[in-house]
C-alpha atoms as a PDB file:
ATOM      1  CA  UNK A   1     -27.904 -16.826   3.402  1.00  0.00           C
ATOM      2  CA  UNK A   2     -30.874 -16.131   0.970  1.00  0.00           C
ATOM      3  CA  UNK A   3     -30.400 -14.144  -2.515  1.00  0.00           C
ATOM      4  CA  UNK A   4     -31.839 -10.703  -2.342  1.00  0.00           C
ATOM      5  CA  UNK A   5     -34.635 -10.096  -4.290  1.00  0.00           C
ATOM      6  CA  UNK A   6     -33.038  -8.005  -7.084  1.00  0.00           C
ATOM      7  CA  UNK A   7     -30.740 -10.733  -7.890  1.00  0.00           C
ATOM      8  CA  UNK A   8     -33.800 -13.390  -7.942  1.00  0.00           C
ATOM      9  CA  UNK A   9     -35.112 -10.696 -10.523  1.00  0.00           C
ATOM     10  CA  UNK A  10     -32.175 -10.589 -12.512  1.00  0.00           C
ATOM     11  CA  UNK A  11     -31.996 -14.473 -12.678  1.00  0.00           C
ATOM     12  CA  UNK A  12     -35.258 -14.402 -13.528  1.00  0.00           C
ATOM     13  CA  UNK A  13     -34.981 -12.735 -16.611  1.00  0.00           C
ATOM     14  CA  UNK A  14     -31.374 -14.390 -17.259  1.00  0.00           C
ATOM     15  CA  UNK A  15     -33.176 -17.587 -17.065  1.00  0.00           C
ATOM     16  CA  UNK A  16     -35.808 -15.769 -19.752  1.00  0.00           C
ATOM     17  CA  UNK A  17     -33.306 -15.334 -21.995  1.00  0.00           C
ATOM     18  CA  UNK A  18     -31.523 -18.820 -21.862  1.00  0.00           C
ATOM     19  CA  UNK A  19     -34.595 -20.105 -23.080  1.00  0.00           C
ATOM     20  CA  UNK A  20     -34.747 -18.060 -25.941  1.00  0.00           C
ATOM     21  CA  UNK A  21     -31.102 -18.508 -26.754  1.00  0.00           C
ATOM     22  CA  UNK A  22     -31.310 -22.075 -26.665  1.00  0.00           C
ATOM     23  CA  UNK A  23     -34.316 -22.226 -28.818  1.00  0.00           C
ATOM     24  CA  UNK A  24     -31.941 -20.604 -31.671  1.00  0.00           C
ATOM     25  CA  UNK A  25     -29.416 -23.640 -31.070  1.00  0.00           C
ATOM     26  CA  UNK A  26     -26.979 -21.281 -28.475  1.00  0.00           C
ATOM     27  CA  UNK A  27     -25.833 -23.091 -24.953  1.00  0.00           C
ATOM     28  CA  UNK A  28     -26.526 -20.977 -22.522  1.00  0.00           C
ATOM     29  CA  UNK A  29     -24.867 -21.642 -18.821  1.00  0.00           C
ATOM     30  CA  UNK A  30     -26.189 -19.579 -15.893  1.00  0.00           C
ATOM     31  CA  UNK A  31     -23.325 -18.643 -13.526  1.00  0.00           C
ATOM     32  CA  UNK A  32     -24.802 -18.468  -9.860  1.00  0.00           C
ATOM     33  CA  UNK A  33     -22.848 -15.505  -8.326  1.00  0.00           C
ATOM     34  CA  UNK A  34     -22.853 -13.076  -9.750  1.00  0.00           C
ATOM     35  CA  UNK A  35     -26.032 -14.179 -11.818  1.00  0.00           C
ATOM     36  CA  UNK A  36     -24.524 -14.101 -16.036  1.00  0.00           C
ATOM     37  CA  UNK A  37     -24.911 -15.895 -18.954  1.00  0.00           C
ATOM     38  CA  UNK A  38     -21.900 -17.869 -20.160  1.00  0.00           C
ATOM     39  CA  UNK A  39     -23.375 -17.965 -23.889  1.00  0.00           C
ATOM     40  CA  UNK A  40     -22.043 -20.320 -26.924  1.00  0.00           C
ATOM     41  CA  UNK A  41     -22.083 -21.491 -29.944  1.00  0.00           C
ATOM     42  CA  UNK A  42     -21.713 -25.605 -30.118  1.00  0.00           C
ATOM     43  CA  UNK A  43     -20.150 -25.298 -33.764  1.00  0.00           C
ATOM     44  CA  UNK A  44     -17.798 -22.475 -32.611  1.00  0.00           C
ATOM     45  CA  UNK A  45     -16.983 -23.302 -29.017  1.00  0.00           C
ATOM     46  CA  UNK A  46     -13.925 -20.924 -28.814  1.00  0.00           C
ATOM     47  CA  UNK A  47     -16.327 -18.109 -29.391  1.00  0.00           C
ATOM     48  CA  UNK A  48     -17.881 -17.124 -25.627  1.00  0.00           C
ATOM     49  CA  UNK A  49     -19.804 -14.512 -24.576  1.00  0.00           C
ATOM     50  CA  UNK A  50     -21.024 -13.226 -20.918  1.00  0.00           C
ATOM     51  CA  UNK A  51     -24.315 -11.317 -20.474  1.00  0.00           C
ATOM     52  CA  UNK A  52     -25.482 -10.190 -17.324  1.00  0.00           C
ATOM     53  CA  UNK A  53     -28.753  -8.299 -16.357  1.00  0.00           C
ATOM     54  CA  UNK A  54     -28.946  -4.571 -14.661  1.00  0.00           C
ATOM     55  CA  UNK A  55     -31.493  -2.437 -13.216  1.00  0.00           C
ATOM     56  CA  UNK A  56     -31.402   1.302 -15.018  1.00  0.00           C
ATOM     57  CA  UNK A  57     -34.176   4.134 -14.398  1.00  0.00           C
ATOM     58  CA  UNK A  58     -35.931   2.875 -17.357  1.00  0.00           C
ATOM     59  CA  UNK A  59     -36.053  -1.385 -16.102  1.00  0.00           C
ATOM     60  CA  UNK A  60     -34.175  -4.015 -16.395  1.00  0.00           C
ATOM     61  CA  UNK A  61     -31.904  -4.634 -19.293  1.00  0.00           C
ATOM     62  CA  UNK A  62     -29.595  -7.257 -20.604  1.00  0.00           C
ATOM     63  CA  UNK A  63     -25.998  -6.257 -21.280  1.00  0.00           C
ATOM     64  CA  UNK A  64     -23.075  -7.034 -23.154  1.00  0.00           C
ATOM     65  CA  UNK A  65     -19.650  -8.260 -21.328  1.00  0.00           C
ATOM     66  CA  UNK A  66     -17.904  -4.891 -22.261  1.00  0.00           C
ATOM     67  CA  UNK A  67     -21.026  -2.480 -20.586  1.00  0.00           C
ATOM     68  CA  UNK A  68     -23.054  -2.081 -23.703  1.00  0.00           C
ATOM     69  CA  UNK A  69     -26.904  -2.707 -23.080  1.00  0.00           C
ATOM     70  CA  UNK A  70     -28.362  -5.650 -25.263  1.00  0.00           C
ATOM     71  CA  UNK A  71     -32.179  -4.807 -24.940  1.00  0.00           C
ATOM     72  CA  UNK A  72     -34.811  -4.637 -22.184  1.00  0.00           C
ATOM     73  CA  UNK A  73     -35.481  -8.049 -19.697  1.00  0.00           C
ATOM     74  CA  UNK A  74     -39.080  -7.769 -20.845  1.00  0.00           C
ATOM     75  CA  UNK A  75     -38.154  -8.622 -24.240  1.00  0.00           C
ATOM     76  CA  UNK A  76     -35.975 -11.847 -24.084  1.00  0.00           C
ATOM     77  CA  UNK A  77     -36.664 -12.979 -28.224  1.00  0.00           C
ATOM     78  CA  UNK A  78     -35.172  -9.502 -29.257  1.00  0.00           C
ATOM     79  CA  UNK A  79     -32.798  -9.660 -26.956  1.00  0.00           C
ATOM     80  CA  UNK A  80     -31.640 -13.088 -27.726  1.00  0.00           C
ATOM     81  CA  UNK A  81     -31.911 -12.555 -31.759  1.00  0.00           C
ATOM     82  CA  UNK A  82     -29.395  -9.674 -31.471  1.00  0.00           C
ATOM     83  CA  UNK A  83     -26.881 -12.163 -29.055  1.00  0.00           C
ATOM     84  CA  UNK A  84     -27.595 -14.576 -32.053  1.00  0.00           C
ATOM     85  CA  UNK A  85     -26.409 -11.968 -34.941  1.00  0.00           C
ATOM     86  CA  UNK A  86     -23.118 -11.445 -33.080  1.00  0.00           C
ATOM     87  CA  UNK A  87     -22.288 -14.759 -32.248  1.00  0.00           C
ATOM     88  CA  UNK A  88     -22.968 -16.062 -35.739  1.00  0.00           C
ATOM     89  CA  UNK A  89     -21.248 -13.547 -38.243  1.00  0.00           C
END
């Protein structure tokens, strides 16, 4: 059975934001179903987070395991630089 579009959009951006995470030295594993982010930290692998993508009124945005919205899919460096100040305090 094929995805449905929306979740080829949110793995879209989820892939978006992998990129951007791993260019700041994060490992970022995309779980197929539902589409997430299994995010980490190679020097503190007991420290891992899940981020998944949702469409609001206003777009799509990136959120935070717990419901708390990250930032907006169209900007996966902010995004990822705010994932990176958690993980790394």
């Amino acid at each position: 059975m094929a995805a449905a579009p929306r979740e080829h959009t949110r793995t879209y951006f989820l892939g978006k934001l992998a990129t951007e995470l791993e260019q700041h030295g994060l490992t970022a594993v995309l779980r197929p179903y539902p589409p997430a982010l299994r995010i980490s930290d190679p020097d503190t692998a007991m420290l891992v987070e899940t981020i998944d993508c949702v469409p609001l009124s206003d777009g799509w945005f990136y959120r935070w395991s717990w419901g708390e919205l990250v930032g907006l899919a169209d900007d996966p460096a902010l995004a990822a630089q705010r994932i990176v100040r958690v993980l790394r305090r």
